[in-house]
Protein backbone atom coordinates (compact mmCIF):
# COMPACT_ATOMS: atom_id res chain seq x y z
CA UNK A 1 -111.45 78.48 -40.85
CA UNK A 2 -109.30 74.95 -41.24
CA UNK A 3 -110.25 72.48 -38.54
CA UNK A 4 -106.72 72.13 -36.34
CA UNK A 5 -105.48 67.89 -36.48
CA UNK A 6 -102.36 66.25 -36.28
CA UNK A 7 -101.25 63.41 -38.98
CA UNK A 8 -100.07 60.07 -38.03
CA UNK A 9 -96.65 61.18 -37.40
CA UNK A 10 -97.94 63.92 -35.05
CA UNK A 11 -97.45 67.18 -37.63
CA UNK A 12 -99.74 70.16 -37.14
CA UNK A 13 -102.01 70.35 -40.23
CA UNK A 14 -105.01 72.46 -41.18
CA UNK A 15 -108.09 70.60 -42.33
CA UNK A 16 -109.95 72.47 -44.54
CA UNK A 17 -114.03 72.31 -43.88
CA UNK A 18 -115.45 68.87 -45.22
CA UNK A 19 -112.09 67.64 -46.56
CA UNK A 20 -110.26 64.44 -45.18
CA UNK A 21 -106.33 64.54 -44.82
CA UNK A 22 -104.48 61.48 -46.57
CA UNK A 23 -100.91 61.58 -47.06
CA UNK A 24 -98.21 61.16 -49.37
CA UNK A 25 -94.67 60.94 -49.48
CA UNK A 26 -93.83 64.68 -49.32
CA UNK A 27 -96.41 65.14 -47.07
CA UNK A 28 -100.55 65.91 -46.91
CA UNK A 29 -102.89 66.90 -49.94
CA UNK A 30 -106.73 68.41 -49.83
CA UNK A 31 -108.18 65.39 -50.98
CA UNK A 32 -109.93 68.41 -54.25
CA UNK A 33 -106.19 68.76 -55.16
CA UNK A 34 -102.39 68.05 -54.97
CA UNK A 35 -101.65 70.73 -52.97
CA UNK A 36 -99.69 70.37 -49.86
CA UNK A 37 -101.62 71.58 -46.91
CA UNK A 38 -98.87 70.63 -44.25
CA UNK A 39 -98.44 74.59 -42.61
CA UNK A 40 -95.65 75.74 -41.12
CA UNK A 41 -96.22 77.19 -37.73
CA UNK A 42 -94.78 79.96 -35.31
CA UNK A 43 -93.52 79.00 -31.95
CA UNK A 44 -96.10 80.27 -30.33
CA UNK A 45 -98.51 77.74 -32.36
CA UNK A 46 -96.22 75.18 -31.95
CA UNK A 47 -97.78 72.00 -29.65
CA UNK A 48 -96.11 68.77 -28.56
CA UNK A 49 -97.21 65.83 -30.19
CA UNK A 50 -100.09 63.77 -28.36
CA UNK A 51 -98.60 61.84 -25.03
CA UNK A 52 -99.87 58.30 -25.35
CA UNK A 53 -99.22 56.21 -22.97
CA UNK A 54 -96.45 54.37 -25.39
CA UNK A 55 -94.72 57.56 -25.10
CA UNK A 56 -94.79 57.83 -20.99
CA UNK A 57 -93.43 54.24 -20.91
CA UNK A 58 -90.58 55.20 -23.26
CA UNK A 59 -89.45 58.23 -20.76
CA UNK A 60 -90.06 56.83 -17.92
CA UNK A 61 -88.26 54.00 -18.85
CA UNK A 62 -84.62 53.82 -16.64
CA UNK A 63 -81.78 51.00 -16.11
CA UNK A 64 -82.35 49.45 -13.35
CA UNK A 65 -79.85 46.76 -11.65
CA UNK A 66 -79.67 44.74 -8.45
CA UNK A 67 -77.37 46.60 -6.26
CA UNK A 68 -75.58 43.79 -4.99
CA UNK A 69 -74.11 42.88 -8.01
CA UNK A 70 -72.18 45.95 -7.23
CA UNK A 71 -70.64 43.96 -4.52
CA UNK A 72 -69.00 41.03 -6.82
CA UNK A 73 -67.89 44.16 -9.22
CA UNK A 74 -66.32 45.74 -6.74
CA UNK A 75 -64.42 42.51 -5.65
CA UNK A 76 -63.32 40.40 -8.73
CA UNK A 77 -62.34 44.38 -9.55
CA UNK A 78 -59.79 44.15 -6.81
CA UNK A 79 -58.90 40.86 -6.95
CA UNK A 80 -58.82 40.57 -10.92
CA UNK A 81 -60.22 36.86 -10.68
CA UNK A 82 -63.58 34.79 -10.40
CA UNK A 83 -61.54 32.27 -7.64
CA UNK A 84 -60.04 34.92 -5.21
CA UNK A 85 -63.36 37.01 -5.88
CA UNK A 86 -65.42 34.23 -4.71
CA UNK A 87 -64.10 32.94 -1.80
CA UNK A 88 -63.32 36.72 -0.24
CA UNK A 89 -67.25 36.74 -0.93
CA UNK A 90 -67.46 32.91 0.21
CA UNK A 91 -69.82 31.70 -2.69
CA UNK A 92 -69.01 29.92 -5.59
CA UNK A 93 -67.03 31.25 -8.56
CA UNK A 94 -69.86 30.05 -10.71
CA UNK A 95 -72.31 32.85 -8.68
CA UNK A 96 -69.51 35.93 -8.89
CA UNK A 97 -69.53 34.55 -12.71
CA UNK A 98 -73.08 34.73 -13.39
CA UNK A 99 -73.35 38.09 -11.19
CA UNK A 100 -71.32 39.85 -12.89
CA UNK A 101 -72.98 38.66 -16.40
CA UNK A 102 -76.30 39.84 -15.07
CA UNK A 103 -74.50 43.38 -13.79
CA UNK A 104 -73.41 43.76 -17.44
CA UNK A 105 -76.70 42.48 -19.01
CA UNK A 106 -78.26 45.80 -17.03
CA UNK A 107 -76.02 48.30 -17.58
CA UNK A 108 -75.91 47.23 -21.36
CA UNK A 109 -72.00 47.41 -20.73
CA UNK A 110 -68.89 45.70 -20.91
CA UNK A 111 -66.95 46.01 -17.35
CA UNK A 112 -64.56 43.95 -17.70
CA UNK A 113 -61.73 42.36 -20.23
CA UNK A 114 -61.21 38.71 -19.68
CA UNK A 115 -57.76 37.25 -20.88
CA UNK A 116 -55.34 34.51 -19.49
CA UNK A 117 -53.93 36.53 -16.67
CA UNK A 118 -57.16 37.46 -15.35
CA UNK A 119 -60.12 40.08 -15.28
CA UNK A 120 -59.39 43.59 -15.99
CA UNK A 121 -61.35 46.55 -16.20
CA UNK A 122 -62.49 48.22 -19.23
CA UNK A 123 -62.72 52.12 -19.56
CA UNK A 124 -66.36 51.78 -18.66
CA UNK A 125 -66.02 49.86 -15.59
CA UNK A 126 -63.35 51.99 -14.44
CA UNK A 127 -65.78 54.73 -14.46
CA UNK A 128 -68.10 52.59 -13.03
CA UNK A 129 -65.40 51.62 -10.17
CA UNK A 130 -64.72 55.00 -9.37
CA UNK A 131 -69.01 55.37 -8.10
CA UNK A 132 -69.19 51.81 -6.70
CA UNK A 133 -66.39 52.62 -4.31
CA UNK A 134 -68.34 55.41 -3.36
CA UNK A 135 -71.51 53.53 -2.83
CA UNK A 136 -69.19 50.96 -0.62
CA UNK A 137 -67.52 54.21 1.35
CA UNK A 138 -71.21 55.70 1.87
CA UNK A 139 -72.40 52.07 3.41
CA UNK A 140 -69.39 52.12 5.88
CA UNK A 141 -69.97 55.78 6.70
CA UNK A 142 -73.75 54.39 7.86
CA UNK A 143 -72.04 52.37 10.36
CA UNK A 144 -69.60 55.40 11.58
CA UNK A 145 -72.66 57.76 11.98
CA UNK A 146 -74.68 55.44 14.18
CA UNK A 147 -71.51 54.35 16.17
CA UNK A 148 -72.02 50.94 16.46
CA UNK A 149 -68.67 48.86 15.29
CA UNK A 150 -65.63 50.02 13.52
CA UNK A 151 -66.76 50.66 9.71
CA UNK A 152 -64.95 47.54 7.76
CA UNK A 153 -62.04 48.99 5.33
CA UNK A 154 -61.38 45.71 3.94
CA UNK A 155 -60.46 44.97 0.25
CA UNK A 156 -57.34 45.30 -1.71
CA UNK A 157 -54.80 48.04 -2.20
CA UNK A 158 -52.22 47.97 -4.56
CA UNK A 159 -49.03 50.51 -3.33
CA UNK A 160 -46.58 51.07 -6.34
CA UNK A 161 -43.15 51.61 -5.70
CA UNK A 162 -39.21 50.99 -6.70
CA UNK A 163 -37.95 48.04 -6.06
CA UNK A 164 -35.55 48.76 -3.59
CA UNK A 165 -37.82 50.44 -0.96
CA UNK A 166 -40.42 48.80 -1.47
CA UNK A 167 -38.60 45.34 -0.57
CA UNK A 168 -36.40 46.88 2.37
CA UNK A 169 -38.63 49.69 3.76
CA UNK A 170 -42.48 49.28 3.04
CA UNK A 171 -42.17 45.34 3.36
CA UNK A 172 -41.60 45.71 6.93
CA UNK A 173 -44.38 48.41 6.86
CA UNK A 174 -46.68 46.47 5.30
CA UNK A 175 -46.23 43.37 8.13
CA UNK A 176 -47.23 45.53 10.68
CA UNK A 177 -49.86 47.51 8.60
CA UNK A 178 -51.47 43.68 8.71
CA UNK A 179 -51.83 43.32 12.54
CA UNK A 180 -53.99 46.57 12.76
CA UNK A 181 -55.80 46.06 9.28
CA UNK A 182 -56.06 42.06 8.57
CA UNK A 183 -58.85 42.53 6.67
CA UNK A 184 -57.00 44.88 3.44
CA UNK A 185 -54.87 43.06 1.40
CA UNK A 186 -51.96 45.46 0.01
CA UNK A 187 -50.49 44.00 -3.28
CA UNK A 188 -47.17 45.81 -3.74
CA UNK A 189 -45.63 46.61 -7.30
CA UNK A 190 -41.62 47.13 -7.69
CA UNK A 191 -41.39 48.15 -11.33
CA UNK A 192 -38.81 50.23 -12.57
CA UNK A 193 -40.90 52.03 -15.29
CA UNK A 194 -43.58 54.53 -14.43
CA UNK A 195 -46.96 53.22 -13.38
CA UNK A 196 -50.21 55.33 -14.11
CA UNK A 197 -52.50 56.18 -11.56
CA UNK A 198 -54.54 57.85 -13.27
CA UNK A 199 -55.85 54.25 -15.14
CA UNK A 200 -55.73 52.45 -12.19
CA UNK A 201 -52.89 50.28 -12.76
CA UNK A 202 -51.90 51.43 -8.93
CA UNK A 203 -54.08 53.04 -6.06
CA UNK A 204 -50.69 54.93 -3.89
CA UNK A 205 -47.34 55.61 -4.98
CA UNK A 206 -44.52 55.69 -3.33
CA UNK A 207 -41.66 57.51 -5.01
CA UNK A 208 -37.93 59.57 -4.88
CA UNK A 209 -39.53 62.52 -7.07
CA UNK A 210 -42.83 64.30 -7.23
CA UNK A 211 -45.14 62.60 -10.21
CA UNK A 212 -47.05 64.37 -12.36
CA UNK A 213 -50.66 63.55 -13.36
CA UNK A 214 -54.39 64.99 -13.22
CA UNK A 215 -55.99 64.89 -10.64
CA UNK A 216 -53.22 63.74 -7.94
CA UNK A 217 -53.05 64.01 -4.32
CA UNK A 218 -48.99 64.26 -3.53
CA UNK A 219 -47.23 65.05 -0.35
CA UNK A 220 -43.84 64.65 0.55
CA UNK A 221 -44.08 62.49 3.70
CA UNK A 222 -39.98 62.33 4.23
CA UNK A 223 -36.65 61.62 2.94
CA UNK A 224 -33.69 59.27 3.60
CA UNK A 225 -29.79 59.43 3.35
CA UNK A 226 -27.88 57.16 0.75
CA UNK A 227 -24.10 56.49 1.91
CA UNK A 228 -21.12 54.49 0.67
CA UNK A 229 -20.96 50.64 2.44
CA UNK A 230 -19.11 47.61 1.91
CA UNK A 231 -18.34 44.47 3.51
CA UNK A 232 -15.68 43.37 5.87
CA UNK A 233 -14.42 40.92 3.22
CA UNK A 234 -14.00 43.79 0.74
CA UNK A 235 -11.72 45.29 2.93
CA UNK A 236 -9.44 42.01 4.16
CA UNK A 237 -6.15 42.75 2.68
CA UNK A 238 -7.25 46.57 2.01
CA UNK A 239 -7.00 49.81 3.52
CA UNK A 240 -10.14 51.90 3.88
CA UNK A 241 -10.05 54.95 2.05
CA UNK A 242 -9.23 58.20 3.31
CA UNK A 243 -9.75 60.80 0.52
CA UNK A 244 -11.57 60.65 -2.64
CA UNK A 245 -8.28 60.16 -4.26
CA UNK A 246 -7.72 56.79 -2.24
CA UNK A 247 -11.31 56.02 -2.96
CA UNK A 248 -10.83 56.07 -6.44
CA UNK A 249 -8.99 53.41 -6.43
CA UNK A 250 -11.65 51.17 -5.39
CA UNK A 251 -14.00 48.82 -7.07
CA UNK A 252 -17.38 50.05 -7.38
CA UNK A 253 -20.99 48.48 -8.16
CA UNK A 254 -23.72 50.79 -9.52
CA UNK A 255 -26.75 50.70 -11.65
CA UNK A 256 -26.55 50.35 -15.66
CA UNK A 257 -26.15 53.32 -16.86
CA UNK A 258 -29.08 53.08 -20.40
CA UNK A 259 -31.38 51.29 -17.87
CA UNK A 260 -32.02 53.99 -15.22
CA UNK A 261 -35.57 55.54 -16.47
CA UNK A 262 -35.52 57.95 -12.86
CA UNK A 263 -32.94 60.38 -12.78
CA UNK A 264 -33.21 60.10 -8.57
CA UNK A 265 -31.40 56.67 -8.97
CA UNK A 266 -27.72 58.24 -10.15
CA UNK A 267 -27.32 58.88 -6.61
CA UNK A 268 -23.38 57.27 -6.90
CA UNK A 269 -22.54 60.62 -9.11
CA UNK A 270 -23.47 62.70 -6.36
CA UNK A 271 -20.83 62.01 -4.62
CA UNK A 272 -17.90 60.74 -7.13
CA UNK A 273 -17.68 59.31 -10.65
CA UNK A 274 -15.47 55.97 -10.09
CA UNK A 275 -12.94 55.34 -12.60
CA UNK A 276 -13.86 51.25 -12.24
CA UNK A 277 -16.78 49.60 -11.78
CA UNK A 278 -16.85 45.65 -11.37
CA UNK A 279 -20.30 45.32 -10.99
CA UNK A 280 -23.91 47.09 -12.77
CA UNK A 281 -27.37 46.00 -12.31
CA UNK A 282 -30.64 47.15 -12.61
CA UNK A 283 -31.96 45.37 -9.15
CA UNK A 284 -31.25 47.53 -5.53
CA UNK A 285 -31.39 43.75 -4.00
CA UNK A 286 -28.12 42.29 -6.36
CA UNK A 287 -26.52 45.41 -5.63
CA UNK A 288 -26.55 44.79 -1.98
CA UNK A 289 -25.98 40.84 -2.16
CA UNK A 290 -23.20 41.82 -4.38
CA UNK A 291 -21.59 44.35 -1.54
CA UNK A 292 -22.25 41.99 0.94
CA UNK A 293 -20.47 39.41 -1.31
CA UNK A 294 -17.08 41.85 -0.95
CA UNK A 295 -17.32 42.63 -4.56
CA UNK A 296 -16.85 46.14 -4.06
CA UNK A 297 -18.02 49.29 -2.24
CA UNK A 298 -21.62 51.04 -3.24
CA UNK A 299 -23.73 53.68 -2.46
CA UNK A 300 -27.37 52.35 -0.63
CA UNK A 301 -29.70 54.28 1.30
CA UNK A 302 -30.30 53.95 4.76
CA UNK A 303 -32.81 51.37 5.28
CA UNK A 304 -30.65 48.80 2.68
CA UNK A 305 -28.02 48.94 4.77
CA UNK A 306 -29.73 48.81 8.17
CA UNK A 307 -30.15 45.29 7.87
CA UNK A 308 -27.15 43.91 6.80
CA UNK A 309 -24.33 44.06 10.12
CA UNK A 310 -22.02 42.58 7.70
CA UNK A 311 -21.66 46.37 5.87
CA UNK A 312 -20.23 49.06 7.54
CA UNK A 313 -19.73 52.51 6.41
CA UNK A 314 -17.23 54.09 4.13
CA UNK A 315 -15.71 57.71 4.61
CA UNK A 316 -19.81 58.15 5.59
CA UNK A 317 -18.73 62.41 5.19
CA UNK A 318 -19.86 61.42 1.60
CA UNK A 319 -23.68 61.18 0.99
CA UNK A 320 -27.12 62.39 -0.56
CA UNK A 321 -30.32 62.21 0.16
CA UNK A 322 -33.98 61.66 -1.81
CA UNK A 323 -37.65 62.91 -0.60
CA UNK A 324 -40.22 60.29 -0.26
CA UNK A 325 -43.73 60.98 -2.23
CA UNK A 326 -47.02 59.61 -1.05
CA UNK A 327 -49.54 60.04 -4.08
CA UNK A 328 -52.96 58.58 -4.85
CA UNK A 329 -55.84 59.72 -7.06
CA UNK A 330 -58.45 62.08 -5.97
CA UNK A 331 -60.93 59.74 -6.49
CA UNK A 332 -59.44 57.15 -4.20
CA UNK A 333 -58.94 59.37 -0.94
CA UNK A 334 -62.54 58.72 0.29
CA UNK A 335 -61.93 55.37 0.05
CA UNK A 336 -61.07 53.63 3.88
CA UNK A 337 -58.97 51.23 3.08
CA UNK A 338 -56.75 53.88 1.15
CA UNK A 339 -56.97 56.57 3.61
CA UNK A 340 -55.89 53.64 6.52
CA UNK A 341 -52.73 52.75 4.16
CA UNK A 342 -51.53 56.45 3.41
CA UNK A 343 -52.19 57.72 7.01
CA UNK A 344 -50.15 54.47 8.47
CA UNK A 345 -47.40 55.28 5.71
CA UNK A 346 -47.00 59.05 6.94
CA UNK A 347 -47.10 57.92 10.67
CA UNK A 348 -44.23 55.31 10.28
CA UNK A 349 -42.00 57.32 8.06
CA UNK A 350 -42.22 60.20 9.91
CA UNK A 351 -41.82 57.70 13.31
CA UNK A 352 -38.55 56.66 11.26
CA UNK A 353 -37.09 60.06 10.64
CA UNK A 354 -34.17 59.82 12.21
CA UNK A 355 -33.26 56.01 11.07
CA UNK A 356 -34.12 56.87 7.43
CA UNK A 357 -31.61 59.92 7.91
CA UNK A 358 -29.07 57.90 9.95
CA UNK A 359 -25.60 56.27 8.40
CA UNK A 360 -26.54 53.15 10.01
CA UNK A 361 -29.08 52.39 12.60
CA UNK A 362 -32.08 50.44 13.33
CA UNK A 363 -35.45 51.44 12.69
CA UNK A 364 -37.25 53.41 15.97
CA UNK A 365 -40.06 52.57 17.56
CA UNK A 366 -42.80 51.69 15.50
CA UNK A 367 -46.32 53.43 15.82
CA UNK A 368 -49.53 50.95 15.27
């Protein structure tokens, strides 16, 4: 019977008796003769090639990476910059730098995008972000479990919202968000276009219409009434109106028209469609300077004209009213400085029910 060997390359051969195996290119001859003697075998013949201990290095062989790099990740992540990074770490810019270099030099990755404006991440480090934020919530849970202090939720959030709530309403929020939680930094975004959560260009949004995206947690937290106002100046030499007739005869200031990209902001043609408007823009803020100005009457939600004793209400009979969405990413809701934002945002929206649904009043008392 052939002797059993492997060849160099670890294919099963048979040796025939006395014969040496040498090989060629398409594969091993009987050293008599050119004939091939590689044989093909049947699974149940079939053996592994030899385990040397080359072989055992090679699988055993794993990344490996200092876990506190994961710290300086996680930070010039939120902060998108080596600076702010390194003194919310108080070190030097020059360690977060090299840190993160090292980080990247182990993972055999690319985390980041560095331009100009800053650091941001690339589609690798935001699935990197995504575990490192739970390796952050699972050291603060440690804390929790063995009730010593308060687990830290510090770090940055970014909320996302239009630009006229989120300057009037969550402003205000956000001041007293800071006495309980001084240690999260909330960055807030008034955009008018549609920011996706989804690549992280926001952590919560707050919106006038449900969003759609994968993966979403949304939950209507509330709602707020939008009325007609203008100023006491407006109305020195005029009569207020008394019937959408008499109203029509007014000047009016709205948004443009070819700029509105959410549907929830035509909230003036829910209640009339002026025959003259003096005034458009695109900003919630001009509109109400404008008003307050006495250029003409408009149509501003609750907490706009809460703060302004200079506006008073006009043939108030007349309104609408928008929901208020709270959404953030599944991924995000373990996260303790996200769930300490969204759970202060229900609290004080639903504290402010009846001021968000009022004609004009001042906000109630607030809940910390």
């Amino acid at each position: 019977m052939p002797a059993e060997a492997d060849d160099p390359q670890g294919r099963y051969v048979c040796k025939p008796p006395g014969g040496d195996l040498r090989s060629d290119r398409s594969g091993l001859v009987d050293p008599t003769g050119d004939r091939p003697m590689t044989v093909a075998r049947s699974a149940q013949q079939r053996r592994s090639p030899r385990r040397t201990a080359e072989n055992v290095a090679k699988t055993q062989r794993k990344i490996r990476y200092d876990w506190n790099d994961v710290v300086y990740f996680l930070e010039v992540a939120r902060q998108r910059s080596l600076v702010r990074a390194a003194a919310k770490l108080k070190v030097d810019h020059t360690t977060v730098s090299r840190r993160i270099r090292e980080l990247e030099r182990s993972l055999n990755s690319t985390l980041f995008k560095r331009s100009k404006s800053g650091f941001s991440l690339t589609e690798i480090g935001m699935r990197l972000l995504q575990y490192a934020e739970g390796m952050e919530s699972q050291a603060n849970s440690i804390v929790e479990a063995i009730g010593t202090d308060t687990a830290d939720a510090g770090g940055a959030v970014r909320i996302a919202a239009m630009e006229g709530i989120g300057s009037f309403y969550l402003t205000p929020c956000i001041v007293d968000f800071n006495k309980v939680y001084p240690s999260i930094q909330v960055e807030l975004i008034t955009d008018t276009r549609l920011l996706d959560l989804s690549r992280r260009e926001a952590d919560v949004f707050v919106s006038f219409f449900r969003p759609h995206g994968k993966r979403l947690s949304i939950k209507k937290v509330g709602e707020f009434r939008i009325s007609l106002y203008a100023s006491n100046r407006y109305f020195e030499g005029r009569s207020d109106p008394q019937t959408l007739k008499e109203l029509e005869d007014h000047a009016f200031i709205d948004f443009i028209e070819d700029h509105i990209y959410s549907k929830e902001n035509r909230w003036l043609s829910d209640v009339l469609r002026p025959p003259h408007t003096i005034f458009r823009s695109t900003s919630l803020v001009a509109q109400s300077i404008a008003v307050s100005a006495g250029q003409g009457i408009a149509m501003l939600p609750s907490y706009v004209a809460s703060g302004r004793p200079e506006l008073r209400p006009v043939m108030p009979e007349l309104f609408t009213t928008r929901d208020i969405w709270l959404s953030v990413h599944e991924d995000l809701l373990h996260i303790a400085r996200i769930k300490a934002v969204i759970t202060f945002l229900e609290e004080r929206i639903e504290a402010d029910r009846m001021f968000l649904n009022s004609v004009k009043n001042k906000p109630g008392r607030r809940r910390s």
